[in-house]
Protein backbone atom coordinates (compact mmCIF):
# COMPACT_ATOMS: atom_id res chain seq x y z
CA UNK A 1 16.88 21.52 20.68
CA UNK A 2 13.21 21.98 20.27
CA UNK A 3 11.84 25.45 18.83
CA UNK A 4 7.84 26.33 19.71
CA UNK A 5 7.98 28.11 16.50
CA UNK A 6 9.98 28.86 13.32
CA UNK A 7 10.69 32.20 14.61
CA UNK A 8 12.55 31.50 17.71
CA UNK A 9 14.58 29.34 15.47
CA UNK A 10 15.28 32.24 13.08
CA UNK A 11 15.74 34.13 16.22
CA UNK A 12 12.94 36.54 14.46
CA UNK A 13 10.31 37.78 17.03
CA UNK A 14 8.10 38.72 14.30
CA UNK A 15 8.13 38.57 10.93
CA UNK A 16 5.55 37.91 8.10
CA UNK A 17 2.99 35.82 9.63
CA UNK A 18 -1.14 35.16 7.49
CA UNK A 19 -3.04 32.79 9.98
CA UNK A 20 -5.30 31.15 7.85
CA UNK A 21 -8.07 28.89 9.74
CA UNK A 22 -5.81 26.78 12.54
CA UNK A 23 -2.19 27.35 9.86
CA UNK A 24 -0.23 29.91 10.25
CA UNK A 25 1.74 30.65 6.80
CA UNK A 26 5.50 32.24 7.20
CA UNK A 27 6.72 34.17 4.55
CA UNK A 28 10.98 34.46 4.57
CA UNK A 29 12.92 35.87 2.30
CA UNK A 30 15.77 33.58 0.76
CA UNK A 31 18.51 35.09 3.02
CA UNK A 32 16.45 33.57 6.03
CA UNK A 33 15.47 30.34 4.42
CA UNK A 34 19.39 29.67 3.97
CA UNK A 35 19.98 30.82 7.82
CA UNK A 36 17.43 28.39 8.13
CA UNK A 37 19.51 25.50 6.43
CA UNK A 38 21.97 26.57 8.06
CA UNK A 39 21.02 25.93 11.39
CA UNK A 40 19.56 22.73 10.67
CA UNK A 41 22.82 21.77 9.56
CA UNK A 42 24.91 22.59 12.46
CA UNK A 43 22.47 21.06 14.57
CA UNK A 44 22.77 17.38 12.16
CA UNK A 45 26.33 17.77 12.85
CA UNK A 46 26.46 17.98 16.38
CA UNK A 47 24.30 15.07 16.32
CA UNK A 48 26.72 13.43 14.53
CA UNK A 49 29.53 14.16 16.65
CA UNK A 50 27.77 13.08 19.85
CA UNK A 51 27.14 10.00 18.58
CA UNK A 52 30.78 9.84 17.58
CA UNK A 53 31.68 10.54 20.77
CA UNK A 54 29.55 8.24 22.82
CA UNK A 55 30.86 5.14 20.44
CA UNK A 56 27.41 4.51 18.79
CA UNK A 57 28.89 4.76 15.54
CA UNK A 58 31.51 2.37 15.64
CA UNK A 59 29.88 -0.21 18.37
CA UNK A 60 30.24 -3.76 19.07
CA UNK A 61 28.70 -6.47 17.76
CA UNK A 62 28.20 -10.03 19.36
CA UNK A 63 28.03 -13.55 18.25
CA UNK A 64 24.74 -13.67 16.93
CA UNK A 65 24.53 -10.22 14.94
CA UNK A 66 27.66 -11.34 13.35
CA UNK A 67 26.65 -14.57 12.19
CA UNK A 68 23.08 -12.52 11.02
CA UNK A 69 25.09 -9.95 9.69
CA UNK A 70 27.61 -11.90 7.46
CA UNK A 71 25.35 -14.98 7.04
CA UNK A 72 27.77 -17.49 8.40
CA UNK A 73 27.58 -20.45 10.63
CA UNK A 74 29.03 -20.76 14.38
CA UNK A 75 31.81 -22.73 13.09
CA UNK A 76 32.62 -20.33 10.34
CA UNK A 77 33.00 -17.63 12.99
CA UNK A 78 35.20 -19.63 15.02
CA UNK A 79 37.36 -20.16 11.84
CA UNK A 80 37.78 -16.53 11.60
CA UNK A 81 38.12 -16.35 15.16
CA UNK A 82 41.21 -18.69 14.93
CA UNK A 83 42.73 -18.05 11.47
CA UNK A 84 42.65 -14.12 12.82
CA UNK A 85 40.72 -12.85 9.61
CA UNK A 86 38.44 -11.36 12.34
CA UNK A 87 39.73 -9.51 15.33
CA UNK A 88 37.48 -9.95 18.68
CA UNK A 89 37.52 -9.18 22.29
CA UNK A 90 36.80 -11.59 24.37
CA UNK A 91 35.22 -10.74 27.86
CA UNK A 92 35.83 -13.56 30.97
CA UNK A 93 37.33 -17.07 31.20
CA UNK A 94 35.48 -20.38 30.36
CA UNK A 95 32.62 -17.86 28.51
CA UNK A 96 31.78 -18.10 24.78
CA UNK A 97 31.17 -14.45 24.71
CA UNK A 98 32.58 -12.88 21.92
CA UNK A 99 32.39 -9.03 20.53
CA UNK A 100 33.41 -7.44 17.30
CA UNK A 101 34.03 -4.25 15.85
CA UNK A 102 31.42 -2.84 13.65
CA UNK A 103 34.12 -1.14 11.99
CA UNK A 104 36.76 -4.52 11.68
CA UNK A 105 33.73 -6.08 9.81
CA UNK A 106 33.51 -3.53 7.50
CA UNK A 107 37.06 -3.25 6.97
CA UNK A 108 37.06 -7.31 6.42
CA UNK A 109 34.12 -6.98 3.55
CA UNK A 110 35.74 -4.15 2.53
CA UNK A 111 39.26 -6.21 1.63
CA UNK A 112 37.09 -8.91 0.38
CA UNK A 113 35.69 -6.92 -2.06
CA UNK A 114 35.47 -8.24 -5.94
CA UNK A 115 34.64 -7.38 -9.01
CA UNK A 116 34.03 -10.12 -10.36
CA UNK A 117 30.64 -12.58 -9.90
């Protein structure tokens, strides 16, 4: 949502406005600055939840941005592939056309994890 002005978003037809050369300066009191940060934050979090809800936060990875992501060879992925430490979906016969979870791969680094060195 796209306001032409800061009043429309404060749903304020008028309040203190000082034009000063091509600026216009808005004066709000604190009660309508925190309506203000308010808004803005209902509006991040519907964001958030459409992008929830279209899958861009947990999407799929291929081959390639797995083996750039974890800095790992072909054959390392494969190894994962076949030992299971890496759960895939596979799309076709005879094709070499792998995808990944964004959130498996976390969830793999995350069990990996070590204190130590």
């Amino acid at each position: 949502m796209i306001f032409a002005d800061l009043s429309s978003f404060l749903g304020h037809s008028v309040f203190n406005n000082t034009g000063v050369g091509r600026r216009n300066i808005y004066m709000l009191t604190v009660s309508e600055l925190q309506d203000f940060a308010d808004r803005i934050e209902r509006s991040v979090k519907r964001l958030e939840d459409r992008c929830t809800n279209y899958g861009l936060v947990d999407r799929w990875l291929d081959n390639q941005e797995i083996m750039q992501l974890l800095k790992i060879s072909s054959r390392t992925l494969q190894s994962y592939r076949d030992q299971g430490i890496l759960p895939f979906s596979k799309l076709g016969d005879g094709t070499s056309k792998f995808y990944y979870k964004a959130s498996q791969v976390e969830e793999l680094l995350e069990r990996n994890l070590s204190a130590h060195p």
